[in-house]
C-alpha atoms as a PDB file:
ATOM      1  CA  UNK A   1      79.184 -55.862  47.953  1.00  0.00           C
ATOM      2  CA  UNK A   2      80.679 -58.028  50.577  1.00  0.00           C
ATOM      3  CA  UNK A   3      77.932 -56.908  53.113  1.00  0.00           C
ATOM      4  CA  UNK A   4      75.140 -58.076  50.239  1.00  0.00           C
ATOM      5  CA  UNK A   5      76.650 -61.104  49.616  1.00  0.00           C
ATOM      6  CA  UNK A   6      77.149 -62.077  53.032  1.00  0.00           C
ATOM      7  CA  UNK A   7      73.376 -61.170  53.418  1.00  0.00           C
ATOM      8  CA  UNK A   8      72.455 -63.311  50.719  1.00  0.00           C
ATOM      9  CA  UNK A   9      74.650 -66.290  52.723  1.00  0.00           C
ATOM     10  CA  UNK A  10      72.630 -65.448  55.613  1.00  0.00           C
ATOM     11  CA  UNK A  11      69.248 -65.946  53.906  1.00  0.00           C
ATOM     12  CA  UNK A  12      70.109 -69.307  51.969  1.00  0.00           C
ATOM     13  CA  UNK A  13      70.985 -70.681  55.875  1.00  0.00           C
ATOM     14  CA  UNK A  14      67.836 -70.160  57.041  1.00  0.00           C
ATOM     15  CA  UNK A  15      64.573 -71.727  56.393  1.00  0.00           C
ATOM     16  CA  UNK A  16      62.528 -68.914  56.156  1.00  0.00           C
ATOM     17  CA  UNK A  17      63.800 -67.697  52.301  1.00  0.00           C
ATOM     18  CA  UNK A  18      62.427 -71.519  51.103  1.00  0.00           C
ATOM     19  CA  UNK A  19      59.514 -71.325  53.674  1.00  0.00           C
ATOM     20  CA  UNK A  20      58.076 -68.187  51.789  1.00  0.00           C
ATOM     21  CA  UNK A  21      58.830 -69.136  48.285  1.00  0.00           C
ATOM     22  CA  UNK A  22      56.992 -72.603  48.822  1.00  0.00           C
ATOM     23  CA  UNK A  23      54.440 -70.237  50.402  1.00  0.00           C
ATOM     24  CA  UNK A  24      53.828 -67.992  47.686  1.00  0.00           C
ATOM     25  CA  UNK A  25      53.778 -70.923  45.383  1.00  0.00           C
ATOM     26  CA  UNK A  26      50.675 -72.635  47.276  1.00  0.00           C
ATOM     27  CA  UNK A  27      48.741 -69.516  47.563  1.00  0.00           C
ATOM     28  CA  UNK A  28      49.540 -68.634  44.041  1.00  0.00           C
ATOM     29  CA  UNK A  29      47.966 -72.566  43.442  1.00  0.00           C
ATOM     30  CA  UNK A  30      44.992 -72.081  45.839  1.00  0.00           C
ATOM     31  CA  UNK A  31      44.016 -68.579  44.300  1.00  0.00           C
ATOM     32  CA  UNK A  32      44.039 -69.545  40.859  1.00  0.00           C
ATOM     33  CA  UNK A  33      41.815 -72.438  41.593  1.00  0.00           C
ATOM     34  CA  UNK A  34      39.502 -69.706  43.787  1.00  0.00           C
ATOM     35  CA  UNK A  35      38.715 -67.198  40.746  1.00  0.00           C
ATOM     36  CA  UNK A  36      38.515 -70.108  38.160  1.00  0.00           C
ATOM     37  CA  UNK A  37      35.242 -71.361  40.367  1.00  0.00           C
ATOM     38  CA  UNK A  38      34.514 -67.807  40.727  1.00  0.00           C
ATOM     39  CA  UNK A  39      34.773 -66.602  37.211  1.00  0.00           C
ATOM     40  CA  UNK A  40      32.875 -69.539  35.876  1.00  0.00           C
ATOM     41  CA  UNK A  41      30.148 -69.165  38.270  1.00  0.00           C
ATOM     42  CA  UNK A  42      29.767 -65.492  36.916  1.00  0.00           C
ATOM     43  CA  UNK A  43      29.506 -66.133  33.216  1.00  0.00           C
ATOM     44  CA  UNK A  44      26.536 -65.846  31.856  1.00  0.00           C
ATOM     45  CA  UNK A  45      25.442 -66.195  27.648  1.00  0.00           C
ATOM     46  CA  UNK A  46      25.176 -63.193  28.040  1.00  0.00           C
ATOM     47  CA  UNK A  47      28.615 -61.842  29.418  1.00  0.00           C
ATOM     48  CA  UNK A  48      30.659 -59.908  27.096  1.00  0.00           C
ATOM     49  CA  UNK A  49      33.788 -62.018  27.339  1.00  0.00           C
ATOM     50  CA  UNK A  50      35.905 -59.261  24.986  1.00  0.00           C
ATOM     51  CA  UNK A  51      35.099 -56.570  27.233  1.00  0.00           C
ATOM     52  CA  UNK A  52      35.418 -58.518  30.181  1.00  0.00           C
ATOM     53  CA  UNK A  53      38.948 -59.880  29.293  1.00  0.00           C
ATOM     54  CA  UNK A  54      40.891 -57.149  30.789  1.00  0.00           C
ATOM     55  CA  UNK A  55      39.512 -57.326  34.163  1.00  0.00           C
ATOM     56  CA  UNK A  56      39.527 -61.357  34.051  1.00  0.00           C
ATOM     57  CA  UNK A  57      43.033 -61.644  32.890  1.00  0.00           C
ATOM     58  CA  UNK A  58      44.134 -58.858  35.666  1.00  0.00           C
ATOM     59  CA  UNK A  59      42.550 -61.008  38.538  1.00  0.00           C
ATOM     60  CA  UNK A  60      44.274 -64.196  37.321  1.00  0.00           C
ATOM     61  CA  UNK A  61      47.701 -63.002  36.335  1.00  0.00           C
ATOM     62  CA  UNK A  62      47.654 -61.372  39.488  1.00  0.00           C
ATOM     63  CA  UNK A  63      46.682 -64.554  41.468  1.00  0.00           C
ATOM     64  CA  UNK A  64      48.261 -65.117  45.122  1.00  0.00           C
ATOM     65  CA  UNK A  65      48.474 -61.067  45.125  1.00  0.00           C
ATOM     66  CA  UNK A  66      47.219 -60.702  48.633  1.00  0.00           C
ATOM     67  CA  UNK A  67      49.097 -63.288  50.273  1.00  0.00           C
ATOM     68  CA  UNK A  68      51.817 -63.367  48.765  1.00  0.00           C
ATOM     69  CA  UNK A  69      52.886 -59.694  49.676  1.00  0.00           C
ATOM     70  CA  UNK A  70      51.889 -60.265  53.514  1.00  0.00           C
ATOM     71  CA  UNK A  71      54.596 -63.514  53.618  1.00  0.00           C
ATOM     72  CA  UNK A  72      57.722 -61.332  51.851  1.00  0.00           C
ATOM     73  CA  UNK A  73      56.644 -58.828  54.313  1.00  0.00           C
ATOM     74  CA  UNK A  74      57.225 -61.284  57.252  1.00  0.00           C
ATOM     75  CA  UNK A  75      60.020 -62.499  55.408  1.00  0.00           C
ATOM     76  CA  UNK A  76      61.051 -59.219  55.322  1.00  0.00           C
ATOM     77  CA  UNK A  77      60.699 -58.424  58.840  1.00  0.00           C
ATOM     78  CA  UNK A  78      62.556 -62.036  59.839  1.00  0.00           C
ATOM     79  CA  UNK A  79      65.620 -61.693  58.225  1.00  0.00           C
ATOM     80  CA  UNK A  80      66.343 -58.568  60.396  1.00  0.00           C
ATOM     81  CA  UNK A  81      64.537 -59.702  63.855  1.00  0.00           C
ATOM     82  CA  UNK A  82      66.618 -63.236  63.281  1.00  0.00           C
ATOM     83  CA  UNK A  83      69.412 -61.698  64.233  1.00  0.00           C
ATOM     84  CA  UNK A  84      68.397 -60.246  67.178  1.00  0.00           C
ATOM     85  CA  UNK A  85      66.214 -63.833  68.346  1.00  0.00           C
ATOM     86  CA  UNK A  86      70.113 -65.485  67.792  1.00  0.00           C
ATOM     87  CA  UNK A  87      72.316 -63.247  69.164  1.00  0.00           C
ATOM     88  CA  UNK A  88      73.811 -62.774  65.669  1.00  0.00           C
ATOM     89  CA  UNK A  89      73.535 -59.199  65.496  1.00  0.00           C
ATOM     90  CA  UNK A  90      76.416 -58.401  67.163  1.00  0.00           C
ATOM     91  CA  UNK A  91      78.774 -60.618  64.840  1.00  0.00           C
ATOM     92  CA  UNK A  92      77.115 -58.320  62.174  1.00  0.00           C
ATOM     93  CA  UNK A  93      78.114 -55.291  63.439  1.00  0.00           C
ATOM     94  CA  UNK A  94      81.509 -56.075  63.930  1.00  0.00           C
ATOM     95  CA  UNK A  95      81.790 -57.558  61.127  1.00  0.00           C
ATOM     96  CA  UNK A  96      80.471 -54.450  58.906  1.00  0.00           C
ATOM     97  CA  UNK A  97      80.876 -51.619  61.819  1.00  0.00           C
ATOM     98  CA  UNK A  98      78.583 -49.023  59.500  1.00  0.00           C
ATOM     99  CA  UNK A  99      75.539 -49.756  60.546  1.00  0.00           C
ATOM    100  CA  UNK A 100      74.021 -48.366  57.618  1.00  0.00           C
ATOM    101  CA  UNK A 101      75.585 -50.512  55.760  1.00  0.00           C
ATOM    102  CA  UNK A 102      74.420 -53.632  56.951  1.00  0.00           C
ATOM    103  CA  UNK A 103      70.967 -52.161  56.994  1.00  0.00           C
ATOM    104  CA  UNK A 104      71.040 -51.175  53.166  1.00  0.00           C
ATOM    105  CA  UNK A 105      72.763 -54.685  52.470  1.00  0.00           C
ATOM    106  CA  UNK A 106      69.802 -56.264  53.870  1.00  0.00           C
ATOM    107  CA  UNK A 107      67.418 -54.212  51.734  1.00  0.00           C
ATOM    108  CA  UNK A 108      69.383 -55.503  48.956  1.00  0.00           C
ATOM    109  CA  UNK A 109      69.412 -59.150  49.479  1.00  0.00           C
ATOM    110  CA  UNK A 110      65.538 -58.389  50.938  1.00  0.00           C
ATOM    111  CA  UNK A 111      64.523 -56.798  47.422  1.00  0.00           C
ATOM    112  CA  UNK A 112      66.391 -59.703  45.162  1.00  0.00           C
ATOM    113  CA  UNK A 113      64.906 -62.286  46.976  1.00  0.00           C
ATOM    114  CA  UNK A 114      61.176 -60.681  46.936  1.00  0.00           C
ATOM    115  CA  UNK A 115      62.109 -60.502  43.251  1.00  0.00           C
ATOM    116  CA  UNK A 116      62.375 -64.573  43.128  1.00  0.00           C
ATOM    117  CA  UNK A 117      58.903 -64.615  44.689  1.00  0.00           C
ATOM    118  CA  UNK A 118      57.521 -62.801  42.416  1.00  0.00           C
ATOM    119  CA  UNK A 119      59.033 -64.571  39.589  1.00  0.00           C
ATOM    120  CA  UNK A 120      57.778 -67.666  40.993  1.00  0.00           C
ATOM    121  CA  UNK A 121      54.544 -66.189  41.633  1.00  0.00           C
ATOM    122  CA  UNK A 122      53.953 -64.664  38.218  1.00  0.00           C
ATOM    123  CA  UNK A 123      55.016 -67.825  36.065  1.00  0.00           C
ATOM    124  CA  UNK A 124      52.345 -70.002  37.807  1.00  0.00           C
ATOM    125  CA  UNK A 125      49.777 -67.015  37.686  1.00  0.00           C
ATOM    126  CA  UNK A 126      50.537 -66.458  34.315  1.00  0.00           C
ATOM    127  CA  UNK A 127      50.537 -70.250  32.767  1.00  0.00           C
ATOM    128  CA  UNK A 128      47.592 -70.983  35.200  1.00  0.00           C
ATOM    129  CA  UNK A 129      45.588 -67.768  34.169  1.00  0.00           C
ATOM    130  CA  UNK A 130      46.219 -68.260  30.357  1.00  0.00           C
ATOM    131  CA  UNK A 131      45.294 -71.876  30.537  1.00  0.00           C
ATOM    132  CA  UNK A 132      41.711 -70.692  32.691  1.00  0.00           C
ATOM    133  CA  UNK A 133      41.102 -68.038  30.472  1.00  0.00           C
ATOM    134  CA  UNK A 134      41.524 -70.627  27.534  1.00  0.00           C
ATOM    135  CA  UNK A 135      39.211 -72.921  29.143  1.00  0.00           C
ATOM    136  CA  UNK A 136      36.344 -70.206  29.823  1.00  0.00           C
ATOM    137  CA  UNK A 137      36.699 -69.243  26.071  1.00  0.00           C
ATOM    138  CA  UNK A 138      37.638 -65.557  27.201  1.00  0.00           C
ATOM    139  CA  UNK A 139      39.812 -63.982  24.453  1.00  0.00           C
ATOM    140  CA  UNK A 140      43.241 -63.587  25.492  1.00  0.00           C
ATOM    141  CA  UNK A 141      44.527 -60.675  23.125  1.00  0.00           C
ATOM    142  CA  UNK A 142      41.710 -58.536  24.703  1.00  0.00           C
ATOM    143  CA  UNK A 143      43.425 -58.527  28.146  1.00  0.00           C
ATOM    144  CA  UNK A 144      47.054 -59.119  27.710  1.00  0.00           C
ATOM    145  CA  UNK A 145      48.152 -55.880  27.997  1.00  0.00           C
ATOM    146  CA  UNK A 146      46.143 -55.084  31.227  1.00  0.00           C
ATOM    147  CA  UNK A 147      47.386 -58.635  32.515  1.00  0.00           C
ATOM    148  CA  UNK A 148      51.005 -57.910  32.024  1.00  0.00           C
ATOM    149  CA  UNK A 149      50.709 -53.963  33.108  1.00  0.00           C
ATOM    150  CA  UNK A 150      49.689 -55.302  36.773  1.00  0.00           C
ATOM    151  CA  UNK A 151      51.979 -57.779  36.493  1.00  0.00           C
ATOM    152  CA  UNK A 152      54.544 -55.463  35.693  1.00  0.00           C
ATOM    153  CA  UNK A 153      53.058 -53.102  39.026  1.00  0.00           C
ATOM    154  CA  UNK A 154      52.655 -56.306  40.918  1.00  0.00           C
ATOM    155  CA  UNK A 155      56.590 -57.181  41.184  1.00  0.00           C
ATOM    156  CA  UNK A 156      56.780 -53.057  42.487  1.00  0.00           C
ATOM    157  CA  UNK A 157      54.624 -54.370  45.112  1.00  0.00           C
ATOM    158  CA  UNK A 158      56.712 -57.428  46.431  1.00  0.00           C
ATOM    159  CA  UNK A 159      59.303 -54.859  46.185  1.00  0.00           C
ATOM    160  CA  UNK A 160      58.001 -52.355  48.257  1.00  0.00           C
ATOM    161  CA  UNK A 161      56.446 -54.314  51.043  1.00  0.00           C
ATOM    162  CA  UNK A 162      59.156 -56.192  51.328  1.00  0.00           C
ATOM    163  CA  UNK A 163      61.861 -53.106  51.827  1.00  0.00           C
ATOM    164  CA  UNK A 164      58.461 -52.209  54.325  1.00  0.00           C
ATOM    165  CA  UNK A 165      59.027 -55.496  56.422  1.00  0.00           C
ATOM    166  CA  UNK A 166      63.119 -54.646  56.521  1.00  0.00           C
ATOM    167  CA  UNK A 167      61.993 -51.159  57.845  1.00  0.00           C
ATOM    168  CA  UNK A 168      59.896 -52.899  60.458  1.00  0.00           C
ATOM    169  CA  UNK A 169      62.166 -55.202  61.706  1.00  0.00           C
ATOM    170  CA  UNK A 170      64.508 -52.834  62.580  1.00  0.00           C
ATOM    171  CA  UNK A 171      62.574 -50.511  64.160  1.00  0.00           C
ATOM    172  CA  UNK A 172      60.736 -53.459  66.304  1.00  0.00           C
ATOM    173  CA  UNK A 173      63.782 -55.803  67.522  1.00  0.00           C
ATOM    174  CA  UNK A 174      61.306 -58.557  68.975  1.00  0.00           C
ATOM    175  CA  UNK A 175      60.562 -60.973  66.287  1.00  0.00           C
ATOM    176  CA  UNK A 176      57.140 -62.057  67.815  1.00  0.00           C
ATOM    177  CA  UNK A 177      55.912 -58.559  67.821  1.00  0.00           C
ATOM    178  CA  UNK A 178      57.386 -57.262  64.749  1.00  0.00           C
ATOM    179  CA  UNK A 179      55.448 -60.320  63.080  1.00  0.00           C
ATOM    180  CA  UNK A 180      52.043 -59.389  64.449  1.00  0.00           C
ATOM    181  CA  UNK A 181      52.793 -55.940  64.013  1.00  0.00           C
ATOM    182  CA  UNK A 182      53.261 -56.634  60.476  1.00  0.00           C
ATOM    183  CA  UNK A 183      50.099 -58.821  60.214  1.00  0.00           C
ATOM    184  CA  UNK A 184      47.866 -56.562  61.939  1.00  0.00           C
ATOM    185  CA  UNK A 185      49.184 -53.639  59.622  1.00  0.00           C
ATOM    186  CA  UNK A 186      48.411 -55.769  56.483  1.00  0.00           C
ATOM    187  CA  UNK A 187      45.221 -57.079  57.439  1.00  0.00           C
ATOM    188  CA  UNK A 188      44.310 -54.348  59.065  1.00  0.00           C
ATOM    189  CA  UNK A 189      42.939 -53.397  54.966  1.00  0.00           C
ATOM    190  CA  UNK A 190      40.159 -55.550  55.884  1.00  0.00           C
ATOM    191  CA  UNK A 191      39.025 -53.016  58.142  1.00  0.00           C
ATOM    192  CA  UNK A 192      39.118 -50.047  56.568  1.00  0.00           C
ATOM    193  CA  UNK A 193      37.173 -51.616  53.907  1.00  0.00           C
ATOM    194  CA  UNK A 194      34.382 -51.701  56.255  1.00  0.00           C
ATOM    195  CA  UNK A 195      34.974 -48.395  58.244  1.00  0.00           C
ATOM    196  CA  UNK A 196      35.997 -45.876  55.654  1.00  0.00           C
ATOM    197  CA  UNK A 197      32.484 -46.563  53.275  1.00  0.00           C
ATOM    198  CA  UNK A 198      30.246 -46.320  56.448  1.00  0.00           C
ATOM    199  CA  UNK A 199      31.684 -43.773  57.702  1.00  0.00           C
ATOM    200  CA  UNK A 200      30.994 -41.790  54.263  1.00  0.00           C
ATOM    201  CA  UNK A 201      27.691 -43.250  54.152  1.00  0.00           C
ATOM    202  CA  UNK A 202      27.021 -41.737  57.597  1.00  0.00           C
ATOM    203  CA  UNK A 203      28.167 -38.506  57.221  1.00  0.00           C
ATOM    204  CA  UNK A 204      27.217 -38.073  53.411  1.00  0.00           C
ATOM    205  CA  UNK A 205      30.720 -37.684  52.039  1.00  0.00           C
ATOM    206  CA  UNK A 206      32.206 -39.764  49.518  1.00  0.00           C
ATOM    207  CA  UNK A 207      35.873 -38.926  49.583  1.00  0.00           C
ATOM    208  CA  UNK A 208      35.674 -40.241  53.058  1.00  0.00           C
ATOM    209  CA  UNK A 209      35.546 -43.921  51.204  1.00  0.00           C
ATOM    210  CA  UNK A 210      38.401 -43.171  49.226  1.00  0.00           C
ATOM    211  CA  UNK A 211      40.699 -42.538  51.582  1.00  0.00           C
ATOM    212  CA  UNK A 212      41.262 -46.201  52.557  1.00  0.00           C
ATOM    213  CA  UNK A 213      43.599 -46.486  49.610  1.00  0.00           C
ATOM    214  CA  UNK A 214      45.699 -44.266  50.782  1.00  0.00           C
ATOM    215  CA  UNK A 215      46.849 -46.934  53.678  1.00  0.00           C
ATOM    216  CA  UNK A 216      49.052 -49.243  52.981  1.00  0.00           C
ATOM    217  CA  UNK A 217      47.063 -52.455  51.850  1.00  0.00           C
ATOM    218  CA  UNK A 218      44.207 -50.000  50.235  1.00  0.00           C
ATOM    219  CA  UNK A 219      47.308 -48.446  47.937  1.00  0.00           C
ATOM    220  CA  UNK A 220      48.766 -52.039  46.866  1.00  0.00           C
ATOM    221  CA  UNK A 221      45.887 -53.133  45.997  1.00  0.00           C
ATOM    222  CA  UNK A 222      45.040 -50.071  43.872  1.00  0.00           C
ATOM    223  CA  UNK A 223      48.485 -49.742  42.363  1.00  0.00           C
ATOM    224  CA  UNK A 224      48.213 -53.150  40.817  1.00  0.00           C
ATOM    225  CA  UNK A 225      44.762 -52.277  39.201  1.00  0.00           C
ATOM    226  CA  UNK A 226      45.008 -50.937  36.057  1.00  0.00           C
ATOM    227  CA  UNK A 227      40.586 -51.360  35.218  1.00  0.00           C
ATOM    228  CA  UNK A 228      39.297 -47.858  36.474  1.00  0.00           C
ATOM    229  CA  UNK A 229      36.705 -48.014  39.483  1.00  0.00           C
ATOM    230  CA  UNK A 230      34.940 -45.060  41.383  1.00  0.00           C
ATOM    231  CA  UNK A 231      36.570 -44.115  44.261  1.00  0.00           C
ATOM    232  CA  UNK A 232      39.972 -46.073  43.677  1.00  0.00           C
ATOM    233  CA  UNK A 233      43.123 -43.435  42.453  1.00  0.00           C
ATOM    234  CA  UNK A 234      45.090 -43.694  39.604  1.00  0.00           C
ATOM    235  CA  UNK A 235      47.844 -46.783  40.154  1.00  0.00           C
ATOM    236  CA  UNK A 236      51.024 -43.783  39.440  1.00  0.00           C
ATOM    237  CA  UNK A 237      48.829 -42.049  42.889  1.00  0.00           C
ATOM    238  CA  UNK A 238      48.824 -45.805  44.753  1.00  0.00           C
ATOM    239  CA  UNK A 239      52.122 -46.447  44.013  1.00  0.00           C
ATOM    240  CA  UNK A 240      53.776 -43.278  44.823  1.00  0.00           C
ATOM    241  CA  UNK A 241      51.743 -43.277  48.473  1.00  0.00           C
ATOM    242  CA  UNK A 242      53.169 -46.982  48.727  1.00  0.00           C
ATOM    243  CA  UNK A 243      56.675 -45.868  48.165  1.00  0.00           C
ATOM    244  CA  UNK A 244      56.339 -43.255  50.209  1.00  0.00           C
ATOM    245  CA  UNK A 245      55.279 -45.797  53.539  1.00  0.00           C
ATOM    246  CA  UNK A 246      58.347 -47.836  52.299  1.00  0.00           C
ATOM    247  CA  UNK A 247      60.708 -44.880  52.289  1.00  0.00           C
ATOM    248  CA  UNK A 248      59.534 -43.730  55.905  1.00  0.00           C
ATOM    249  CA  UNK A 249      59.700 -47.085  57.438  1.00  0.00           C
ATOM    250  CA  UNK A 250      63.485 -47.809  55.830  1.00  0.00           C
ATOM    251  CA  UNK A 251      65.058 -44.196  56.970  1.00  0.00           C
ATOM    252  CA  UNK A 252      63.269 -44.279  60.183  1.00  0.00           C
ATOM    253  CA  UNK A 253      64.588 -47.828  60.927  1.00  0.00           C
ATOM    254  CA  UNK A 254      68.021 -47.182  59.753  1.00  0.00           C
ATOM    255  CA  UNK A 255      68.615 -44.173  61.501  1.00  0.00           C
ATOM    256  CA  UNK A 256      67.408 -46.281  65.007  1.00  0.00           C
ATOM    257  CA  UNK A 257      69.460 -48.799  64.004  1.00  0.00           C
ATOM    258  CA  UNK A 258      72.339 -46.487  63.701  1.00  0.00           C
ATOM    259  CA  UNK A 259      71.816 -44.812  66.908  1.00  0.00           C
ATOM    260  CA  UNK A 260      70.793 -47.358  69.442  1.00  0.00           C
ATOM    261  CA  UNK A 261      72.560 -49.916  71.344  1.00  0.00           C
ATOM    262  CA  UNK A 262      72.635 -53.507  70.570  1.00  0.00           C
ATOM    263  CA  UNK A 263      71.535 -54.975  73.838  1.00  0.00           C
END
């Protein structure tokens, strides 16, 4: 406990805890405003608005998803490549000598505070959706329980990618790299968006597509759906194949950190 809370000391010193909360709070803002354009370009008198409730109120209580998850990753990787950048690390380990320890402590602290992002997050997604759903006359009992089911998924994700950035850090030391390394991995979704379908196309096998989601951004984002689509897995299938990229990352990176030398 006194390794956590010293963590959690740590964290509240530094700018980058209240960096990525404001963060998640503007993209939270900007997304909400992007699907309320977006949805109300797309209805129609003729959209069903019951039976499209449960997708709508999905997208909007799940606003700021996307970015959100890539800054508590960075945020993630930071509050272990800090230490190294400031010649901190050292104090660390003498202070707690198992390294272990001070690697698990920062998981903790890592996983409350991506909690408090996804609190913050969720409220404005939540009031912001509601009140946009409200507005574009889209009934909100129809969707509520999808909404709040990827919520519910949604804070697994902040949890997991940010225990993913902790991992990270500590297996890359150098904050700049670590960083793009982590931004490369994340975004690197975007690609295998475009790959993995064409590459099915062009050899005339669909489960070629699928197999996107089974990287880490393709599995987040199919974890927090809970509106069936071709091709995507189940969300219990996502989320099991994103625990399982946390859980490598974090033993990997503990056991390095265990092993190596400081310097």
């Amino acid at each position: 406990m006194k390794a956590f809370h010293s963590e959690l000391l740590k964290i509240r010193s530094l700018a980058a805890g209240w960096s990525t909360a404001i963060g998640v709070l503007l993209v939270t803002t900007l997304a909400l405003l992007f699907w309320y354009l977006v949805l109300r370009s797309q209805l129609t008198p003729r959209t069903d608005l019951r039976e499209s409730a449960p997708d709508f109120t999905e997208t909007l209580f799940t606003s700021g998803q996307y970015f959100g998850l890539l800054l508590t990753m960075i945020f993630g990787v930071t509050i272990v490549t800090g230490e190294y950048t400031h010649q901190t690390i050292t104090a660390t380990f003498l202070a707690t000598p198992k390294r272990r320890r001070v690697v698990l402590a920062k998981i903790a602290a890592a996983v409350s505070c991506a909690l408090l992002f996804w609190a913050i997050s969720t409220v404005l997604a939540v009031g912001g959706g509601s009140a946009i759903l409200v507005s574009l006359d889209v009934p909100l009992d129809a969707g509520l329980s999808t909404g709040f089911g990827a919520v519910a998924l949604n804070a697994l994700a902040y949890l997991v990618w940010v225990v993913f950035g902790v991992g990270l850090g500590t297996m890359l030391r150098n904050q700049v790299l670590a960083v793009v390394a982590a931004i490369l991995l994340y975004l690197g979704e975007l690609g295998a968006f475009l790959v993995f379908p064409r590459l099915a196309a062009a050899f005339d096998q669909e489960w070629i597509s699928s197999l996107q989601y089974y990287l880490p951004g393709g599995a987040s984002q199919a974890m927090t759906s809970l509106v069936p689509a071709d091709g995507v897995p189940a969300w219990w299938i996502a989320a099991l194949v994103l625990l399982g990229y946390g859980a490598a990352t974090t033993v990997y990176g503990t056991l390095v950190t265990a092993a190596r030398d400081v310097s």
